[in-house]
C-alpha atoms as a PDB file:
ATOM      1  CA  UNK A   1     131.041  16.525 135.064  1.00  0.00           C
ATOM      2  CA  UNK A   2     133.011  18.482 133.068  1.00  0.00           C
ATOM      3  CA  UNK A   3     132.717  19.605 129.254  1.00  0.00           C
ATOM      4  CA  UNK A   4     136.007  18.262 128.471  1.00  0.00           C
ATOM      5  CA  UNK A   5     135.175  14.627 129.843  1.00  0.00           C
ATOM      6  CA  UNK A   6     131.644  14.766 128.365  1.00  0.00           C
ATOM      7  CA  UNK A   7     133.901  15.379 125.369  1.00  0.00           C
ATOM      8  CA  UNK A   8     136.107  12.536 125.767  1.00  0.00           C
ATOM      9  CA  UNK A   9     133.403  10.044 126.366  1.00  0.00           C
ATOM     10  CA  UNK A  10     131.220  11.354 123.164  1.00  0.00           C
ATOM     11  CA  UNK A  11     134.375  10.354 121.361  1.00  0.00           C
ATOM     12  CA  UNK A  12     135.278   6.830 122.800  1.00  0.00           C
ATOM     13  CA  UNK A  13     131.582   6.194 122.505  1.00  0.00           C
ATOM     14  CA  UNK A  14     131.120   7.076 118.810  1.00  0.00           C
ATOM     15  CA  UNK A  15     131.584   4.906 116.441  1.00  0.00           C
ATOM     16  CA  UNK A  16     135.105   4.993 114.433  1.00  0.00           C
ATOM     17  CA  UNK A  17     135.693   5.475 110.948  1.00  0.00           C
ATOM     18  CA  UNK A  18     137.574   3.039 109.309  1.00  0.00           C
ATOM     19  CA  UNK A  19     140.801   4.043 106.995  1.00  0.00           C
ATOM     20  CA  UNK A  20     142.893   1.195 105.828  1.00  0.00           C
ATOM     21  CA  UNK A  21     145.370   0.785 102.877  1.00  0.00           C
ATOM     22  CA  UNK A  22     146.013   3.551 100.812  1.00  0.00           C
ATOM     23  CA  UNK A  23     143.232   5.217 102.108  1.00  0.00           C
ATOM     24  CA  UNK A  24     140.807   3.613  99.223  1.00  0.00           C
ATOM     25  CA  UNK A  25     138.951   1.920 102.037  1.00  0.00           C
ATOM     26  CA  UNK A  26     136.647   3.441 104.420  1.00  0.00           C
ATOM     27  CA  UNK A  27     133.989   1.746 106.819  1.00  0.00           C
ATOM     28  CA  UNK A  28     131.140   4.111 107.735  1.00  0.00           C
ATOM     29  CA  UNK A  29     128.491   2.023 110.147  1.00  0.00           C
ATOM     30  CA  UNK A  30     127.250  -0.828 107.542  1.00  0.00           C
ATOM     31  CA  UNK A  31     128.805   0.253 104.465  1.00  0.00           C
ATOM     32  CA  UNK A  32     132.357   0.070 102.638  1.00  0.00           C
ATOM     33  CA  UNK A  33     133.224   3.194 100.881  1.00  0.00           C
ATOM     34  CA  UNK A  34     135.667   1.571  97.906  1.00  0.00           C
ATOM     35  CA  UNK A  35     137.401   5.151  96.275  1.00  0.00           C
ATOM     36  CA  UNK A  36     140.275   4.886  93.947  1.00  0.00           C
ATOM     37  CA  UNK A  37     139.768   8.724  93.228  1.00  0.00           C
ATOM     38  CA  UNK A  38     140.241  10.932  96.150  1.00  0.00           C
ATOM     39  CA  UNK A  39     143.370  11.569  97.539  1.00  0.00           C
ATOM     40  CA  UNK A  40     144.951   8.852  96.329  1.00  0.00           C
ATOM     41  CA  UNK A  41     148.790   8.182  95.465  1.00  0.00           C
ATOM     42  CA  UNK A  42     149.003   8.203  91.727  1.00  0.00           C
ATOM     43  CA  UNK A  43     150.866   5.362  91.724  1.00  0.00           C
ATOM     44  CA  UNK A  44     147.893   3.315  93.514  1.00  0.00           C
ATOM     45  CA  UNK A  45     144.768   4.914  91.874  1.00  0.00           C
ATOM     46  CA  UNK A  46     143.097   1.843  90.530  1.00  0.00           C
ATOM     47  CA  UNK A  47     141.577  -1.569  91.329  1.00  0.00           C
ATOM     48  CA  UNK A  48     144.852  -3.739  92.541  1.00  0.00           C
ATOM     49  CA  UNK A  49     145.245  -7.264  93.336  1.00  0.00           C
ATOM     50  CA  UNK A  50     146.514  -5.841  96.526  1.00  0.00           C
ATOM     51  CA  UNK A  51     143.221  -4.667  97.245  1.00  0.00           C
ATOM     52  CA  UNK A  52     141.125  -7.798  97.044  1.00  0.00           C
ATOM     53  CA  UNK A  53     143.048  -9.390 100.146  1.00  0.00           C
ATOM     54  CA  UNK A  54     142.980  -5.764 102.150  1.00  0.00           C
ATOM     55  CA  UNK A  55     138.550  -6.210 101.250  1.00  0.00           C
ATOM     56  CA  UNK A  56     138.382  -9.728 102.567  1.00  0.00           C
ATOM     57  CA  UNK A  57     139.948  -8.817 105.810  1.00  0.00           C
ATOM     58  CA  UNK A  58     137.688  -5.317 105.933  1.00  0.00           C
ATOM     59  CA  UNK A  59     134.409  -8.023 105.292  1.00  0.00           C
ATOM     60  CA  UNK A  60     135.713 -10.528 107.761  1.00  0.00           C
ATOM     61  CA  UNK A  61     136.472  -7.797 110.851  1.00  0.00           C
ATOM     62  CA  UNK A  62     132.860  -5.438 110.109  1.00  0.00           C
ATOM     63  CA  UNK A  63     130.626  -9.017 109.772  1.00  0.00           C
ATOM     64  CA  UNK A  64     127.261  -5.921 109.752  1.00  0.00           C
ATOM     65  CA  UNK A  65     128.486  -4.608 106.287  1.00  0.00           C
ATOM     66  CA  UNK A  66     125.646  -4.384 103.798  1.00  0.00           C
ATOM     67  CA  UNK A  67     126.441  -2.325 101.197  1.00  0.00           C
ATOM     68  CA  UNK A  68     129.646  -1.006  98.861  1.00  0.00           C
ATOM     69  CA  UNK A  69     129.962   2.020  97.950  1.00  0.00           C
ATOM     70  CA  UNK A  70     132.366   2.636  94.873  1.00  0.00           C
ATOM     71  CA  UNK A  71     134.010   5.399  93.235  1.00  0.00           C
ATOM     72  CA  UNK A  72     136.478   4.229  90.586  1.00  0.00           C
ATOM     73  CA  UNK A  73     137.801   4.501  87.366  1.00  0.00           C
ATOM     74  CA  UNK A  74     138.895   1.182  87.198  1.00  0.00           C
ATOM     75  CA  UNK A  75     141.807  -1.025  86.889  1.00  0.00           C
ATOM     76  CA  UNK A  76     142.642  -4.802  87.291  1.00  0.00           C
ATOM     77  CA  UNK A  77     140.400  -6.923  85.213  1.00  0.00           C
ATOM     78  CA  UNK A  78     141.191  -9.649  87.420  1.00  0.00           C
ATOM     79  CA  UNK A  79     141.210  -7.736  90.580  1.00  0.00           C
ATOM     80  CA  UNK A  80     137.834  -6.656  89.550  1.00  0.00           C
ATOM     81  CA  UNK A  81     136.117 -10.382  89.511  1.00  0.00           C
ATOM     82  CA  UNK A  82     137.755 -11.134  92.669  1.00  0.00           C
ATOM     83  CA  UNK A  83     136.212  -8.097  94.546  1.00  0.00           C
ATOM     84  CA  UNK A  84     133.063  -8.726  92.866  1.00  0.00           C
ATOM     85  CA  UNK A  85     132.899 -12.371  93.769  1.00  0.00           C
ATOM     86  CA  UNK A  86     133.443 -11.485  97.439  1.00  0.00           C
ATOM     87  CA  UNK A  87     130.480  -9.253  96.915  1.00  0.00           C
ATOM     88  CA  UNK A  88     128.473 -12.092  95.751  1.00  0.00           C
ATOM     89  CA  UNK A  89     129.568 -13.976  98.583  1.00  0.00           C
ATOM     90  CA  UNK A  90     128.880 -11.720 101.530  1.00  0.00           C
ATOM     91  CA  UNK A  91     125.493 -11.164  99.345  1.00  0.00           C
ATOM     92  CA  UNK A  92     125.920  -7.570  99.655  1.00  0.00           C
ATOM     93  CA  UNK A  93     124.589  -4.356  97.800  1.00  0.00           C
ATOM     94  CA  UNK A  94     126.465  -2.013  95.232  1.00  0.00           C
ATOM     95  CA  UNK A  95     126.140   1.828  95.511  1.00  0.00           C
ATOM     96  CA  UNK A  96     127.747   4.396  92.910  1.00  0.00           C
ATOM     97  CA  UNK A  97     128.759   7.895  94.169  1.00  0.00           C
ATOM     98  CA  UNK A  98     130.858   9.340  91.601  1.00  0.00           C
ATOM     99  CA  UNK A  99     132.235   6.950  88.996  1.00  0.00           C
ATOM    100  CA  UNK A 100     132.328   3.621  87.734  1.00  0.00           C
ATOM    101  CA  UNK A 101     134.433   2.358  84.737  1.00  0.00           C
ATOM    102  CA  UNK A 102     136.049  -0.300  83.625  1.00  0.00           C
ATOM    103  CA  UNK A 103     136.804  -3.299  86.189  1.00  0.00           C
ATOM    104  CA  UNK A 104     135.055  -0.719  88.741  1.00  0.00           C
ATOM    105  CA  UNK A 105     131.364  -2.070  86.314  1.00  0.00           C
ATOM    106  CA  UNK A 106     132.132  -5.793  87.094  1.00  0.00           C
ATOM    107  CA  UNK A 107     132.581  -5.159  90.824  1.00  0.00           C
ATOM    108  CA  UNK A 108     129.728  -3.096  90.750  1.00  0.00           C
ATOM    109  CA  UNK A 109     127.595  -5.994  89.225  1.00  0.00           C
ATOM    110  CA  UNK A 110     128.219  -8.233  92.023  1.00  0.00           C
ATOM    111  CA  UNK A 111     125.613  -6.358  94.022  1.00  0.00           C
ATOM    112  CA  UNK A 112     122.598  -8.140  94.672  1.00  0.00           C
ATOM    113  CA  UNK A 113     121.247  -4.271  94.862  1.00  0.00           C
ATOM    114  CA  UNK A 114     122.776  -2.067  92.629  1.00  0.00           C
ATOM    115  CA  UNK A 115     121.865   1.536  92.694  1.00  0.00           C
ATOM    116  CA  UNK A 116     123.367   4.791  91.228  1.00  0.00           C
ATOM    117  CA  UNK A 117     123.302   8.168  93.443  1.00  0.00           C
ATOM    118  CA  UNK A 118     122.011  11.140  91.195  1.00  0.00           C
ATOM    119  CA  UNK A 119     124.421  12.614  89.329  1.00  0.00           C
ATOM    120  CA  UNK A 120     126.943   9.447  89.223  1.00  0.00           C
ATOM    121  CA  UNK A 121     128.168   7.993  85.965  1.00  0.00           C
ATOM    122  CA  UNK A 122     128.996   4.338  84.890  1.00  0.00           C
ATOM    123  CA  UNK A 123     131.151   3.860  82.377  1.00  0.00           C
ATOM    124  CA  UNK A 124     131.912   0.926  79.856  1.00  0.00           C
ATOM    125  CA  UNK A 125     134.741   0.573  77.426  1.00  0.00           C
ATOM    126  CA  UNK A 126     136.741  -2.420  76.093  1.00  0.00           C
ATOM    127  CA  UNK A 127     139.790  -3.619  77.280  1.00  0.00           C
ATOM    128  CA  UNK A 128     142.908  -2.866  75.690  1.00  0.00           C
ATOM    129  CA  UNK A 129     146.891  -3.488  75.669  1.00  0.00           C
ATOM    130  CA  UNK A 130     149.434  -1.294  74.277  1.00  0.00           C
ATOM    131  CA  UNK A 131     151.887  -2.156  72.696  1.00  0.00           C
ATOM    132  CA  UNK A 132     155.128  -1.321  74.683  1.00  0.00           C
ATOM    133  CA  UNK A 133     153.274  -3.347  77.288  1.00  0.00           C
ATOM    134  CA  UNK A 134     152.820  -6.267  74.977  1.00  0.00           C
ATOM    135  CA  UNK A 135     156.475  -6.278  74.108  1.00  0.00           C
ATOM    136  CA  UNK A 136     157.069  -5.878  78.137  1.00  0.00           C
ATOM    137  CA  UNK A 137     155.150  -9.081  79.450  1.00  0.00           C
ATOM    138  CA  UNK A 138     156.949 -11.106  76.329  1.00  0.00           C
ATOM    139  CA  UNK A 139     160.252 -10.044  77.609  1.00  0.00           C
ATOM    140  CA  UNK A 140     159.931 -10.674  81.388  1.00  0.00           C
ATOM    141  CA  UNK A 141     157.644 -13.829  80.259  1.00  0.00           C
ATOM    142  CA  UNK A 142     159.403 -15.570  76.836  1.00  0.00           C
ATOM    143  CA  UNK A 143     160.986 -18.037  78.803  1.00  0.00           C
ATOM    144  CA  UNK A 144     158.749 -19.297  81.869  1.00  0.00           C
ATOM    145  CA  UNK A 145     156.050 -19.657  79.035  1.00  0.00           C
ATOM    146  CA  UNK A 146     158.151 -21.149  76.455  1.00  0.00           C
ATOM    147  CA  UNK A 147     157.743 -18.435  73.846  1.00  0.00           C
ATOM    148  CA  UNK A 148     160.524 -18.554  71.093  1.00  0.00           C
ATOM    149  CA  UNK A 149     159.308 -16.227  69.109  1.00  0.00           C
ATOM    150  CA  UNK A 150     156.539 -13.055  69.912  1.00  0.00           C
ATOM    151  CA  UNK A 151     154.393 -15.245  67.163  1.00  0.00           C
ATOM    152  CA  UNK A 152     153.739 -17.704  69.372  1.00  0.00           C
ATOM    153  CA  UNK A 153     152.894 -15.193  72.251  1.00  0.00           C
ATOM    154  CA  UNK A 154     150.665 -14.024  69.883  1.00  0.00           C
ATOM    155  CA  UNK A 155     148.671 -17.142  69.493  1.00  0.00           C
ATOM    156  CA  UNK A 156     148.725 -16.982  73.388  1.00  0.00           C
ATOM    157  CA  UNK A 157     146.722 -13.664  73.301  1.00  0.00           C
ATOM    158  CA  UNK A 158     144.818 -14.456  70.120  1.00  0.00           C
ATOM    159  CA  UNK A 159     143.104 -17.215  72.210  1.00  0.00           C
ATOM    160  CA  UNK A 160     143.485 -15.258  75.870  1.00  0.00           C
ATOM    161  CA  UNK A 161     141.794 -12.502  74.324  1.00  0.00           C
ATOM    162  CA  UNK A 162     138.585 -14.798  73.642  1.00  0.00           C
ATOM    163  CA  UNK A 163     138.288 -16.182  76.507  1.00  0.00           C
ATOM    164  CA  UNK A 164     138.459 -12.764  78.425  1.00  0.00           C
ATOM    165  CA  UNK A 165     135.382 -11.716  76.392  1.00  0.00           C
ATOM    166  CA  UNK A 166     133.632 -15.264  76.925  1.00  0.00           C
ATOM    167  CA  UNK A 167     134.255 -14.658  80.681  1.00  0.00           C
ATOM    168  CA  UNK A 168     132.942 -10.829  80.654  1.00  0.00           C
ATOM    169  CA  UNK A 169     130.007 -11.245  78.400  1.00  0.00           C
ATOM    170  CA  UNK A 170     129.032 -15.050  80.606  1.00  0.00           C
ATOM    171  CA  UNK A 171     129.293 -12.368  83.917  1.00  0.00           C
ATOM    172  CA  UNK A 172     127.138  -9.756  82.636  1.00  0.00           C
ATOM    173  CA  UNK A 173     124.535 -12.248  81.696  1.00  0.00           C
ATOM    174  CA  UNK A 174     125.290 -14.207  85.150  1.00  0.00           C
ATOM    175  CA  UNK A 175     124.173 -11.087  87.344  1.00  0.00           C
ATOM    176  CA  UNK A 176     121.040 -10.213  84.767  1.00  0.00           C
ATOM    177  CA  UNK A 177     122.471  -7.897  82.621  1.00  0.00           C
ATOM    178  CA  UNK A 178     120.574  -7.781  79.328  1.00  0.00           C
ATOM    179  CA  UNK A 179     122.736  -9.770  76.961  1.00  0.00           C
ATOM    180  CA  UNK A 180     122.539  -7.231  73.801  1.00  0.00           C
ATOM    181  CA  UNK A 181     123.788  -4.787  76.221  1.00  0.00           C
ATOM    182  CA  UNK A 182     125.877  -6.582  76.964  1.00  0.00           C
ATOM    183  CA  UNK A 183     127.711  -7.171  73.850  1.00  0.00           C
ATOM    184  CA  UNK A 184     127.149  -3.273  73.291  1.00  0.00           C
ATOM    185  CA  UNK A 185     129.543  -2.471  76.306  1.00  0.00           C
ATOM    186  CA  UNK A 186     132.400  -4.090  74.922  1.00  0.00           C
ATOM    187  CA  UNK A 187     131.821  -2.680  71.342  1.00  0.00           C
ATOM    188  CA  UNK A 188     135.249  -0.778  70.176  1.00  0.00           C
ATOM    189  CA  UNK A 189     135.179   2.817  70.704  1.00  0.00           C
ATOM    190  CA  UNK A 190     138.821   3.283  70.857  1.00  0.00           C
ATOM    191  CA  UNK A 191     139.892   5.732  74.005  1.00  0.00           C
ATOM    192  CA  UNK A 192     136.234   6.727  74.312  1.00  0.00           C
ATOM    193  CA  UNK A 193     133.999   5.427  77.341  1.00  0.00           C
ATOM    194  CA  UNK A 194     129.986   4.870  76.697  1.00  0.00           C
ATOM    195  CA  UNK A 195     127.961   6.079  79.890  1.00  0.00           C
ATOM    196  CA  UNK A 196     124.692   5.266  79.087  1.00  0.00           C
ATOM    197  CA  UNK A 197     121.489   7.149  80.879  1.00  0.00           C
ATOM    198  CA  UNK A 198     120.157   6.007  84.042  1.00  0.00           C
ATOM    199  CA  UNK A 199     117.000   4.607  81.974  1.00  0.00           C
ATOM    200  CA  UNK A 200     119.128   2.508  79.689  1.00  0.00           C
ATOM    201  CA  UNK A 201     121.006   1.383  82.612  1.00  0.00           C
ATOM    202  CA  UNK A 202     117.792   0.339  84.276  1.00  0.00           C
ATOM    203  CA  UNK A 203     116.107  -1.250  81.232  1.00  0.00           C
ATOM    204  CA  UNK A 204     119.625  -3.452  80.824  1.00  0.00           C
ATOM    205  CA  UNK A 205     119.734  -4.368  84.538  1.00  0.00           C
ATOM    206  CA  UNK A 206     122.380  -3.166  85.249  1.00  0.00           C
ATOM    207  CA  UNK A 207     120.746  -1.012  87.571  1.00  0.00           C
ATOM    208  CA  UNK A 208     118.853  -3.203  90.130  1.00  0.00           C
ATOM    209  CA  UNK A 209     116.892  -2.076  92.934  1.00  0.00           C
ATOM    210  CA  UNK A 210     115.294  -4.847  93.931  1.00  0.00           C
ATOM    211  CA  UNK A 211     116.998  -8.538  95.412  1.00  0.00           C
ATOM    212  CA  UNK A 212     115.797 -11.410  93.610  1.00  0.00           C
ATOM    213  CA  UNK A 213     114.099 -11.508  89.764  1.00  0.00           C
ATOM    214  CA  UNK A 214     111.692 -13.344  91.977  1.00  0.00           C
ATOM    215  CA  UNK A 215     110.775  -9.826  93.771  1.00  0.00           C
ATOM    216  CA  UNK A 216     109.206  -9.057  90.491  1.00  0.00           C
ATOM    217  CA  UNK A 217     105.685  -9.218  89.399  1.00  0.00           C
ATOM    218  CA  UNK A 218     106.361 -10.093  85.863  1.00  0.00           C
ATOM    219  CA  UNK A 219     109.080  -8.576  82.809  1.00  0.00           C
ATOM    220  CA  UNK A 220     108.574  -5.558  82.574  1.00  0.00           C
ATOM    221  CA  UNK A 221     108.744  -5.456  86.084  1.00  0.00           C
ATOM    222  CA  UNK A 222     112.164  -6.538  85.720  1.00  0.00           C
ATOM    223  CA  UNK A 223     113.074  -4.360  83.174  1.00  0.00           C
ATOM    224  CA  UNK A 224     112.655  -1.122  86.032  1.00  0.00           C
ATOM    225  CA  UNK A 225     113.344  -0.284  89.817  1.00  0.00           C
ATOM    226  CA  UNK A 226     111.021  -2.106  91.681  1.00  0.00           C
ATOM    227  CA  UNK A 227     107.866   0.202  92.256  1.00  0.00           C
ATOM    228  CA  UNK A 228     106.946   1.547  96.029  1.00  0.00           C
ATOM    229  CA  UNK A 229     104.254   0.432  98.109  1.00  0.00           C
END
């Protein structure tokens, strides 16, 4: 047999690597590789809406996925729930190689496993709107939501604005986050973004290598990575 057809079959046999989208996707054997980083369009570097649909379909067609692997510096709050609940759903584990900001921390949190390669960063900051985009949404949006005047979009986004927070803070504490942390991570620090140390990422939870609370032993066995046997 020649080296050219042992070639050919080596490829056709070998598994294939997934690209989809805008090339945020990748499927590598059992595990999603979510970047909004690398070679991106600039236009399309962050979480999208469009991207929760294009995840669903990825998690439906590879059923053997286990694990996400993210590298993001956020964008969509919304988006960011959606992916994470599909997470939660197809019970699967969170991986960061790179980055992790922003909406990129709540789909992280829907890992059941959530680990952090050496070297990797996660990143918290609160959410913001400026205001040219303010005055934006009340001019494409005055009149489907009956806004007169920008003072009573205002009282629209005095109360939105709570419940955003509500809904963050109630997630953090959902997936085991320690709830002072919690409250820490949304703390106003203007443009800058808090990456805490691995430790302090452990001791909140937010880094969990183990399944269940039930896989620990007692608190403080909670607090840490689950110890080797």
């Amino acid at each position: 047999m020649s080296r050219m057809l042992l070639l050919f079959i080596f490829i056709l046999s070998t598994p294939a690597f997934s690209q989809t989208g805008q090339g945020k996707f990748n499927v590598v054997d059992d595990v999603i590789f979510y970047d909004t980083e690398t070679n991106i369009d600039s236009d399309h570097d962050l979480v999208e809406v469009e991207d929760v649909d294009e995840f669903r379909d990825l998690l439906m067609k590879h059923p053997n996925i286990k694990q996400v692997t993210l590298n993001s510096g956020g964008g969509g709050y919304y988006a960011g729930f959606d992916m994470a609940d599909l997470i939660i759903d197809f019970d699967l584990k969170t991986h960061v190689q790179g980055e992790c900001i922003s909406s990129c921390v709540l789909i992280f949190l829907g890992g059941s496993v959530r680990t952090m390669e050496k070297g990797s960063r996660i990143g918290f900051h609160n959410n913001s709107w400026s205001a040219n985009s303010i005055k934006d949404y009340y001019e494409r949006k005055n009149q489907s939501k009956g806004w007169d005047t920008p003072f009573e979009m205002a009282s629209w986004l005095y109360q939105d604005t709570q419940e955003e927070v509500f809904n963050e803070l109630e997630f953090f504490i959902e997936r085991g986050v320690d709830p002072k942390f919690a409250i820490q991570s949304i703390r106003d620090r203007g443009d800058e973004i808090w990456y805490p140390r691995r430790r302090e990422l452990m001791r909140a939870r937010v880094l969990r290598e183990f399944d269940k609370l039930g896989d620990c032993d007692g608190v403080l066995d909670c607090l840490l990575p689950a110890r080797k046997h």
